[in-house]
C-alpha atoms as a PDB file:
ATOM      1  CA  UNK A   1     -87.691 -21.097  -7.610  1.00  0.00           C
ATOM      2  CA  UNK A   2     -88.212 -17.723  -9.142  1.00  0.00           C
ATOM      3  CA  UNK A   3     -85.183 -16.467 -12.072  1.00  0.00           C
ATOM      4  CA  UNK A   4     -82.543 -15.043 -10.436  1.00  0.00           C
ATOM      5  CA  UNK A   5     -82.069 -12.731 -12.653  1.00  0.00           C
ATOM      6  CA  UNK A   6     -85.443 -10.972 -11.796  1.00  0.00           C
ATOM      7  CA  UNK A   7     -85.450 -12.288  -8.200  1.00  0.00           C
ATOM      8  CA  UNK A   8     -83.225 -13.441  -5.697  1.00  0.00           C
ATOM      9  CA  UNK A   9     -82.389 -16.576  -5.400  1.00  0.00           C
ATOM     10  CA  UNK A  10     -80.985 -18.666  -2.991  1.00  0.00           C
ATOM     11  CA  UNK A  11     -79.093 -22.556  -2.660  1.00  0.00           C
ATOM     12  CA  UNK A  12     -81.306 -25.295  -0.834  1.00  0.00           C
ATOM     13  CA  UNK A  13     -80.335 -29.121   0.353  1.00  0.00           C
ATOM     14  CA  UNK A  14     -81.162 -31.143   2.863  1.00  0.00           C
ATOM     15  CA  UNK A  15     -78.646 -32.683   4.816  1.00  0.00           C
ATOM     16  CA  UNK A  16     -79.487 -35.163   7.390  1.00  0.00           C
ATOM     17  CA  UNK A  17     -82.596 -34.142   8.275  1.00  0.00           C
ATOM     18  CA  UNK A  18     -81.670 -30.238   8.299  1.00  0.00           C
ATOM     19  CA  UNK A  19     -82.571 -27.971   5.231  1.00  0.00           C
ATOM     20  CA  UNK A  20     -79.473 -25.526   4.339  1.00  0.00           C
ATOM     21  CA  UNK A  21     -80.154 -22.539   2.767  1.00  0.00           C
ATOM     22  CA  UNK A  22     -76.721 -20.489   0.935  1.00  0.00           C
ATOM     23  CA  UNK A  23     -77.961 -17.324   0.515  1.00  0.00           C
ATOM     24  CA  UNK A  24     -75.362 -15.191  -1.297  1.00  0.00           C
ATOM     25  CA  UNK A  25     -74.082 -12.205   0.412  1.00  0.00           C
ATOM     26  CA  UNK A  26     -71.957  -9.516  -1.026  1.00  0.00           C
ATOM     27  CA  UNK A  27     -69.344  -8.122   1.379  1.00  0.00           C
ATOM     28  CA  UNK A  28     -70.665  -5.832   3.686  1.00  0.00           C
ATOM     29  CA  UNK A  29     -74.027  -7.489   3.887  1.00  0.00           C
ATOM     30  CA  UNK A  30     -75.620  -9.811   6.636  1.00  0.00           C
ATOM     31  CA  UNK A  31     -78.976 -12.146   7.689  1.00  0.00           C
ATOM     32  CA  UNK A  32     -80.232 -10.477  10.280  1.00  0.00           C
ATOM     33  CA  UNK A  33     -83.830 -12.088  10.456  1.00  0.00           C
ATOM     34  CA  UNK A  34     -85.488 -14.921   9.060  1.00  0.00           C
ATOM     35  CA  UNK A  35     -88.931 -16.332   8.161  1.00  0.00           C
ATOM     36  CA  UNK A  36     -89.766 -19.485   6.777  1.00  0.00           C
ATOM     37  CA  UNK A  37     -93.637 -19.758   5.637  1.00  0.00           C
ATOM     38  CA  UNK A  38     -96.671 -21.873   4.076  1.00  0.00           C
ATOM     39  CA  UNK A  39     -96.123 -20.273   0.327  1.00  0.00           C
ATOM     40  CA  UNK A  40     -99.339 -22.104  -0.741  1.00  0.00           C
ATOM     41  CA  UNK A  41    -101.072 -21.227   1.739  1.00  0.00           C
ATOM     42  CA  UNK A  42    -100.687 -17.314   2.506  1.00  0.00           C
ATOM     43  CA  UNK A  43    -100.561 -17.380  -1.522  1.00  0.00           C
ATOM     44  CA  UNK A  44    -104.291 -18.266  -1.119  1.00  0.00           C
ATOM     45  CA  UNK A  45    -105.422 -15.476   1.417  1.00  0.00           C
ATOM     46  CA  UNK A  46    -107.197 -12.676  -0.506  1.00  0.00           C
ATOM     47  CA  UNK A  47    -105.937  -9.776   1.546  1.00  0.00           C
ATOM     48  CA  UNK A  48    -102.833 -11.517   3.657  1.00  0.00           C
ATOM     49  CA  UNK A  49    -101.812  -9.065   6.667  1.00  0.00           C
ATOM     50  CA  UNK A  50     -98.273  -9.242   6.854  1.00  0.00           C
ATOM     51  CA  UNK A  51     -98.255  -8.998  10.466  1.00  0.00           C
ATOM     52  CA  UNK A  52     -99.840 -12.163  10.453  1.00  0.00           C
ATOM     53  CA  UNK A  53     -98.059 -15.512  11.360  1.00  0.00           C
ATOM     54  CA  UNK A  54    -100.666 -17.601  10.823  1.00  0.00           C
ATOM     55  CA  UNK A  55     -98.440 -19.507   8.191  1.00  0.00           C
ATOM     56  CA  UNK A  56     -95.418 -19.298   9.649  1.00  0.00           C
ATOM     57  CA  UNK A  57     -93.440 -22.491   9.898  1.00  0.00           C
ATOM     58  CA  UNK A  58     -90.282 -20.158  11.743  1.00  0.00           C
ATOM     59  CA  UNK A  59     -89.137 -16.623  12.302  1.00  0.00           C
ATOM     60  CA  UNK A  60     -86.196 -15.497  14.086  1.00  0.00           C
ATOM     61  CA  UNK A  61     -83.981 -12.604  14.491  1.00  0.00           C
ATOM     62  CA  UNK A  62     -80.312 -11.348  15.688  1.00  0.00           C
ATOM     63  CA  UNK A  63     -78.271 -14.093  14.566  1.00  0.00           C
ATOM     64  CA  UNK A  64     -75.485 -15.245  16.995  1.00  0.00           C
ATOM     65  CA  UNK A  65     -73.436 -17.059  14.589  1.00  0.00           C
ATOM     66  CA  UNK A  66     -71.093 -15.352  11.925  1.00  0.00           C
ATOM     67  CA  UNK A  67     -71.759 -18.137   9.335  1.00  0.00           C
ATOM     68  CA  UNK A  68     -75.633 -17.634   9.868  1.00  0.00           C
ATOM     69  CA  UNK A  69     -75.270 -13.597   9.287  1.00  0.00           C
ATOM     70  CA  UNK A  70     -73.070 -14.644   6.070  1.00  0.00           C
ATOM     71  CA  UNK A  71     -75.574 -16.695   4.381  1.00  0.00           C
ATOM     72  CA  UNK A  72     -75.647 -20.116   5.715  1.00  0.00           C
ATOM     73  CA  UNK A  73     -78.783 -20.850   7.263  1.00  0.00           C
ATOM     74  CA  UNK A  74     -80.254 -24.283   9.313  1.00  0.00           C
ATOM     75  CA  UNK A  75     -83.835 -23.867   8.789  1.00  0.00           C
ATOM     76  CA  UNK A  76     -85.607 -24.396  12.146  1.00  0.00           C
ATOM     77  CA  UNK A  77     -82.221 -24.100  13.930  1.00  0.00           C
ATOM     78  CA  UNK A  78     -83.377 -21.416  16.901  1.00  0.00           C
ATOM     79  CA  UNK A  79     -80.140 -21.584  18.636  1.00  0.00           C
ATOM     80  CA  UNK A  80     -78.275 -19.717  16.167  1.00  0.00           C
ATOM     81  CA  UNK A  81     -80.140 -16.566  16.879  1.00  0.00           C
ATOM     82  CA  UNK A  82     -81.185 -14.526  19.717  1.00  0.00           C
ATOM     83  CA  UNK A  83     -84.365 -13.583  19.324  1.00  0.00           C
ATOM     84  CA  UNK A  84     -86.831 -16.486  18.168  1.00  0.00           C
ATOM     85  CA  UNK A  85     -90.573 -15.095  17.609  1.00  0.00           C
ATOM     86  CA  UNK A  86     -91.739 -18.495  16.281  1.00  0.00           C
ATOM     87  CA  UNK A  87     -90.231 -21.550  17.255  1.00  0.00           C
ATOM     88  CA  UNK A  88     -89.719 -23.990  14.073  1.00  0.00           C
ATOM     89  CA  UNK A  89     -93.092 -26.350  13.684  1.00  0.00           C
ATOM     90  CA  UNK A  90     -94.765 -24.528  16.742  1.00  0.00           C
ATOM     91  CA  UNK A  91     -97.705 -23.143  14.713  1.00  0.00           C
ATOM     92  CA  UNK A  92     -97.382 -25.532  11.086  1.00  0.00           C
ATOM     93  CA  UNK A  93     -95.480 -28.560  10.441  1.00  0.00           C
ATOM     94  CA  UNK A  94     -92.644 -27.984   7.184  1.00  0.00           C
ATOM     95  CA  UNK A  95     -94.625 -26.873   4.151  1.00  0.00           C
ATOM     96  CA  UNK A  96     -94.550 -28.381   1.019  1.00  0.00           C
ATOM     97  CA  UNK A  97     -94.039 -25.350  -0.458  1.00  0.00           C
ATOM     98  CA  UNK A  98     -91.896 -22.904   1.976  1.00  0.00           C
ATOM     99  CA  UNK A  99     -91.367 -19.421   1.244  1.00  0.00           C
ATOM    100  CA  UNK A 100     -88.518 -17.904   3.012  1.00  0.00           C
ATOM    101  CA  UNK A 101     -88.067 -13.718   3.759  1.00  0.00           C
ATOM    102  CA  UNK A 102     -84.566 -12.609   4.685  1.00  0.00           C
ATOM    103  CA  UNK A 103     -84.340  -9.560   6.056  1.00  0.00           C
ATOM    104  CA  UNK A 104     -80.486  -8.089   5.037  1.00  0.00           C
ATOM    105  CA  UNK A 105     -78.480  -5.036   6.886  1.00  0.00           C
ATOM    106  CA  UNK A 106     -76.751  -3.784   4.009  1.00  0.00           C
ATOM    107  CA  UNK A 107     -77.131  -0.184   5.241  1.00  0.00           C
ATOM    108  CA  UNK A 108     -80.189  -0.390   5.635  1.00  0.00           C
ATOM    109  CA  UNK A 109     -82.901  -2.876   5.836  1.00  0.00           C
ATOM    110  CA  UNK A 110     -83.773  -4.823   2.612  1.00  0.00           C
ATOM    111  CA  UNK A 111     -85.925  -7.765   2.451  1.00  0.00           C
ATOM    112  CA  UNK A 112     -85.357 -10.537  -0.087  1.00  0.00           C
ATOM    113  CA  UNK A 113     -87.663 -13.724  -0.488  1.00  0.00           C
ATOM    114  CA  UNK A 114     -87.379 -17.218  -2.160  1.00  0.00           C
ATOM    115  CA  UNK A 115     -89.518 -20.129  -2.519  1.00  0.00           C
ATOM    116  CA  UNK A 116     -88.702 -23.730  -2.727  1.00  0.00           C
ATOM    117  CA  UNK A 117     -90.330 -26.966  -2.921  1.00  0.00           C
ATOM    118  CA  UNK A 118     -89.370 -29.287   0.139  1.00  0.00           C
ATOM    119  CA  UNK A 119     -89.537 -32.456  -2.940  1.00  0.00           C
ATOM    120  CA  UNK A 120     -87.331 -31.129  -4.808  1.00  0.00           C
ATOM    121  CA  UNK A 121     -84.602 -30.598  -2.393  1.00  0.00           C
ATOM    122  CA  UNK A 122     -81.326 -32.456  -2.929  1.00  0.00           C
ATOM    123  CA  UNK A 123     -80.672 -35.142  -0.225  1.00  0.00           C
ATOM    124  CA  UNK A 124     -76.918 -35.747   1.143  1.00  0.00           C
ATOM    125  CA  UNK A 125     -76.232 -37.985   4.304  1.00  0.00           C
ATOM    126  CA  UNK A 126     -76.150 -36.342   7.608  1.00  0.00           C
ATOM    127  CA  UNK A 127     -72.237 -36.482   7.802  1.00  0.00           C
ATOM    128  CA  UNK A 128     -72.008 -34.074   4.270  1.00  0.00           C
ATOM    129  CA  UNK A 129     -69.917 -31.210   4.431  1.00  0.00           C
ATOM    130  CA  UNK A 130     -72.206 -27.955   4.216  1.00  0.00           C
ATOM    131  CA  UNK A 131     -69.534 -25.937   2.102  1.00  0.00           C
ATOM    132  CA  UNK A 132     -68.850 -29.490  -0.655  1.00  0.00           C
ATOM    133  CA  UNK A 133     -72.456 -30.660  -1.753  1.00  0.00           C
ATOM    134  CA  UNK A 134     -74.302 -28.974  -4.065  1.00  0.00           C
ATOM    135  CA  UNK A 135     -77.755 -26.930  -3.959  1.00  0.00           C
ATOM    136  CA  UNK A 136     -80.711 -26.730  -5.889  1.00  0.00           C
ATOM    137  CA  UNK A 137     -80.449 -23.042  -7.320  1.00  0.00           C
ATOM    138  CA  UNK A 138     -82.346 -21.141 -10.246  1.00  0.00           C
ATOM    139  CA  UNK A 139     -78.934 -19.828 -11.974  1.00  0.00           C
ATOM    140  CA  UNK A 140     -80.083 -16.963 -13.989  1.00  0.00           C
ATOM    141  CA  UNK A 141     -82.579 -18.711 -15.922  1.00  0.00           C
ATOM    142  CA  UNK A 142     -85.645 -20.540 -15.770  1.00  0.00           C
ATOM    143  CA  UNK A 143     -83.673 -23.812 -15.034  1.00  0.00           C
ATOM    144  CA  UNK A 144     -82.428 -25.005 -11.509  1.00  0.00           C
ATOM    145  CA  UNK A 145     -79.186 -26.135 -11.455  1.00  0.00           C
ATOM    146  CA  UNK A 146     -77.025 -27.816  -9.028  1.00  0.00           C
ATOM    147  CA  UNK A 147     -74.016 -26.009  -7.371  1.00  0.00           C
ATOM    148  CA  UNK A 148     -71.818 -25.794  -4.540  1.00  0.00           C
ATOM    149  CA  UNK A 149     -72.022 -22.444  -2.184  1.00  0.00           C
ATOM    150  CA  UNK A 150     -69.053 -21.215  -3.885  1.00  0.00           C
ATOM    151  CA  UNK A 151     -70.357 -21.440  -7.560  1.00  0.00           C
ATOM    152  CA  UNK A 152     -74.013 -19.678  -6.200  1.00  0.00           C
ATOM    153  CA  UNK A 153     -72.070 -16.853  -4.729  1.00  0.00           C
ATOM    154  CA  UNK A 154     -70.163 -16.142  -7.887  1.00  0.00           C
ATOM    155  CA  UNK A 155     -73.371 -16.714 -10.041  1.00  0.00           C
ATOM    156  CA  UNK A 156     -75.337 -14.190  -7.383  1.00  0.00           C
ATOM    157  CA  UNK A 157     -75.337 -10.344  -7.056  1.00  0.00           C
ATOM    158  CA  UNK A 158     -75.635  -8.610  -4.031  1.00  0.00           C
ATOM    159  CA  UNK A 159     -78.742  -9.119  -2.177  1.00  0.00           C
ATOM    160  CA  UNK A 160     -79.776  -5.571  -2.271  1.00  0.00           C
ATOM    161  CA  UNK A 161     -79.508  -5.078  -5.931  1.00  0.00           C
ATOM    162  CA  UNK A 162     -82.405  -7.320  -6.282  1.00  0.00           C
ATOM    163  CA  UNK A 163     -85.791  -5.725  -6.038  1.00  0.00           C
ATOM    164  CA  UNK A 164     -87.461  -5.860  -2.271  1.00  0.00           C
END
Protein backbone atom coordinates (compact mmCIF):
# COMPACT_ATOMS: atom_id res chain seq x y z
CA UNK A 1 0.00 0.00 0.00
CA UNK A 2 1.02 3.50 -0.86
CA UNK A 3 1.80 6.15 2.56
CA UNK A 4 -1.15 7.53 3.62
CA UNK A 5 0.13 10.45 4.23
CA UNK A 6 0.80 11.15 0.45
CA UNK A 7 -2.05 8.85 -0.68
CA UNK A 8 -5.10 7.48 0.48
CA UNK A 9 -5.26 4.64 2.06
CA UNK A 10 -7.67 2.26 2.88
CA UNK A 11 -8.26 -1.09 5.58
CA UNK A 12 -8.27 -4.63 3.80
CA UNK A 13 -9.14 -8.36 5.33
CA UNK A 14 -10.54 -11.16 4.20
CA UNK A 15 -13.21 -12.67 5.97
CA UNK A 16 -14.57 -15.91 4.95
CA UNK A 17 -13.94 -15.86 1.62
CA UNK A 18 -15.06 -12.03 1.13
CA UNK A 19 -12.37 -9.19 0.97
CA UNK A 20 -13.55 -6.01 3.18
CA UNK A 21 -12.36 -2.90 2.33
CA UNK A 22 -12.84 0.26 5.36
CA UNK A 23 -12.38 3.08 3.48
CA UNK A 24 -12.48 6.14 5.77
CA UNK A 25 -15.06 8.68 5.15
CA UNK A 26 -15.33 12.04 6.70
CA UNK A 27 -18.91 13.16 7.41
CA UNK A 28 -20.59 14.34 4.57
CA UNK A 29 -18.81 12.05 2.18
CA UNK A 30 -19.98 8.75 0.39
CA UNK A 31 -18.83 5.58 -2.14
CA UNK A 32 -20.68 6.11 -4.85
CA UNK A 33 -18.77 3.82 -7.45
CA UNK A 34 -16.30 1.26 -7.33
CA UNK A 35 -13.58 -0.49 -9.39
CA UNK A 36 -11.48 -3.19 -8.48
CA UNK A 37 -8.53 -3.89 -11.17
CA UNK A 38 -5.35 -6.02 -12.37
CA UNK A 39 -2.69 -3.30 -10.80
CA UNK A 40 0.12 -5.34 -12.46
CA UNK A 41 -1.27 -5.61 -15.27
CA UNK A 42 -2.75 -2.11 -16.54
CA UNK A 43 0.63 -0.95 -14.67
CA UNK A 44 2.29 -2.66 -17.70
CA UNK A 45 0.24 -1.04 -20.65
CA UNK A 46 2.31 1.79 -22.21
CA UNK A 47 -0.54 4.14 -22.97
CA UNK A 48 -3.60 2.52 -20.70
CA UNK A 49 -7.07 4.12 -21.93
CA UNK A 50 -8.97 4.62 -18.97
CA UNK A 51 -12.09 3.77 -20.60
CA UNK A 52 -10.78 0.50 -20.91
CA UNK A 53 -11.89 -2.53 -18.73
CA UNK A 54 -9.79 -4.85 -20.02
CA UNK A 55 -8.35 -5.39 -16.40
CA UNK A 56 -11.13 -5.02 -14.55
CA UNK A 57 -11.81 -7.67 -11.96
CA UNK A 58 -15.34 -5.40 -10.85
CA UNK A 59 -16.96 -2.03 -11.26
CA UNK A 60 -20.13 -0.92 -9.91
CA UNK A 61 -22.05 2.11 -9.15
CA UNK A 62 -25.10 3.67 -6.98
CA UNK A 63 -24.72 1.86 -3.89
CA UNK A 64 -27.99 0.63 -2.23
CA UNK A 65 -26.67 0.07 1.12
CA UNK A 66 -25.84 2.93 3.70
CA UNK A 67 -22.85 0.96 5.15
CA UNK A 68 -21.46 0.49 1.50
CA UNK A 69 -21.80 4.50 0.76
CA UNK A 70 -19.99 4.93 4.34
CA UNK A 71 -16.97 3.00 3.62
CA UNK A 72 -17.51 -0.60 4.08
CA UNK A 73 -17.15 -2.38 1.00
CA UNK A 74 -17.60 -6.49 -0.02
CA UNK A 75 -15.43 -6.67 -2.95
CA UNK A 76 -17.32 -8.52 -5.72
CA UNK A 77 -20.58 -8.09 -3.74
CA UNK A 78 -22.97 -6.70 -6.85
CA UNK A 79 -26.03 -6.72 -4.82
CA UNK A 80 -25.16 -3.86 -2.78
CA UNK A 81 -25.35 -1.51 -5.67
CA UNK A 82 -27.58 -0.67 -8.44
CA UNK A 83 -25.81 -0.32 -11.25
CA UNK A 84 -23.13 -3.18 -11.90
CA UNK A 85 -21.01 -2.48 -15.25
CA UNK A 86 -18.75 -5.49 -14.57
CA UNK A 87 -19.83 -8.32 -12.74
CA UNK A 88 -16.98 -9.55 -10.15
CA UNK A 89 -14.58 -12.32 -12.07
CA UNK A 90 -16.65 -11.87 -15.38
CA UNK A 91 -13.68 -10.57 -17.43
CA UNK A 92 -10.37 -11.66 -14.82
CA UNK A 93 -10.27 -13.91 -11.97
CA UNK A 94 -9.01 -11.83 -8.36
CA UNK A 95 -5.62 -10.29 -9.07
CA UNK A 96 -2.74 -10.75 -7.17
CA UNK A 97 -2.23 -7.38 -7.08
CA UNK A 98 -5.77 -5.39 -7.11
CA UNK A 99 -5.98 -1.81 -7.46
CA UNK A 100 -9.15 -0.34 -6.31
CA UNK A 101 -10.69 3.43 -7.60
CA UNK A 102 -13.41 4.90 -5.40
CA UNK A 103 -15.18 7.38 -6.78
CA UNK A 104 -16.48 9.84 -3.57
CA UNK A 105 -19.55 12.55 -3.66
CA UNK A 106 -18.16 14.92 -1.36
CA UNK A 107 -19.61 17.84 -3.37
CA UNK A 108 -18.39 16.91 -6.05
CA UNK A 109 -16.80 13.98 -7.62
CA UNK A 110 -13.30 12.94 -6.34
CA UNK A 111 -11.61 9.81 -7.14
CA UNK A 112 -9.29 8.09 -4.67
CA UNK A 113 -7.28 4.77 -5.42
CA UNK A 114 -5.43 2.06 -3.34
CA UNK A 115 -3.58 -0.98 -4.05
CA UNK A 116 -3.23 -4.11 -2.12
CA UNK A 117 -1.72 -7.40 -2.37
CA UNK A 118 -4.43 -10.28 -2.14
CA UNK A 119 -1.21 -12.36 0.07
CA UNK A 120 -0.93 -10.12 2.31
CA UNK A 121 -4.44 -9.79 3.40
CA UNK A 122 -5.31 -10.70 6.99
CA UNK A 123 -7.50 -13.87 7.23
CA UNK A 124 -10.44 -14.08 10.00
CA UNK A 125 -13.11 -16.97 9.93
CA UNK A 126 -16.23 -16.40 8.04
CA UNK A 127 -18.33 -15.80 11.30
CA UNK A 128 -15.82 -12.45 12.25
CA UNK A 129 -17.47 -9.40 13.02
CA UNK A 130 -16.67 -6.77 10.14
CA UNK A 131 -16.54 -3.71 12.66
CA UNK A 132 -13.95 -6.07 15.57
CA UNK A 133 -11.03 -7.57 13.38
CA UNK A 134 -8.41 -5.68 12.28
CA UNK A 135 -7.11 -4.51 8.67
CA UNK A 136 -4.03 -4.35 6.95
CA UNK A 137 -3.54 -0.43 6.60
CA UNK A 138 -0.41 1.83 5.66
CA UNK A 139 -0.86 4.26 8.86
CA UNK A 140 0.97 7.30 7.84
CA UNK A 141 4.14 5.73 7.13
CA UNK A 142 5.84 3.36 5.07
CA UNK A 143 4.76 0.49 7.47
CA UNK A 144 1.33 -1.42 7.37
CA UNK A 145 -0.15 -1.83 10.45
CA UNK A 146 -3.02 -3.68 11.76
CA UNK A 147 -6.22 -1.88 13.00
CA UNK A 148 -9.76 -2.07 13.56
CA UNK A 149 -12.21 0.31 11.29
CA UNK A 150 -12.45 2.57 14.14
CA UNK A 151 -8.63 3.18 14.70
CA UNK A 152 -8.25 3.68 10.46
CA UNK A 153 -10.93 6.28 10.56
CA UNK A 154 -9.31 8.26 13.30
CA UNK A 155 -5.78 7.72 11.71
CA UNK A 156 -7.48 8.89 8.10
CA UNK A 157 -8.38 12.38 6.72
CA UNK A 158 -11.09 13.04 4.61
CA UNK A 159 -11.04 11.38 1.35
CA UNK A 160 -11.02 14.51 -0.62
CA UNK A 161 -8.11 16.11 1.03
CA UNK A 162 -6.01 13.53 -0.54
CA UNK A 163 -4.79 14.26 -4.01
CA UNK A 164 -7.14 12.68 -7.00
Amino acid sequence: MLPSHDYYSFGVARIGEEIHIVAPLCDGERIVGVEAYDNDALGRESSPDPASTRFTYWKVEQPVDASVAEGRIVLGDDSAYQVTTVPAGSNIGLPELVGVTLHVDSGGDHVVEDVFAVAEVPAYPATANPEDVEYVYQAGSNEERLMTPGKIRQQSKCAADYPA
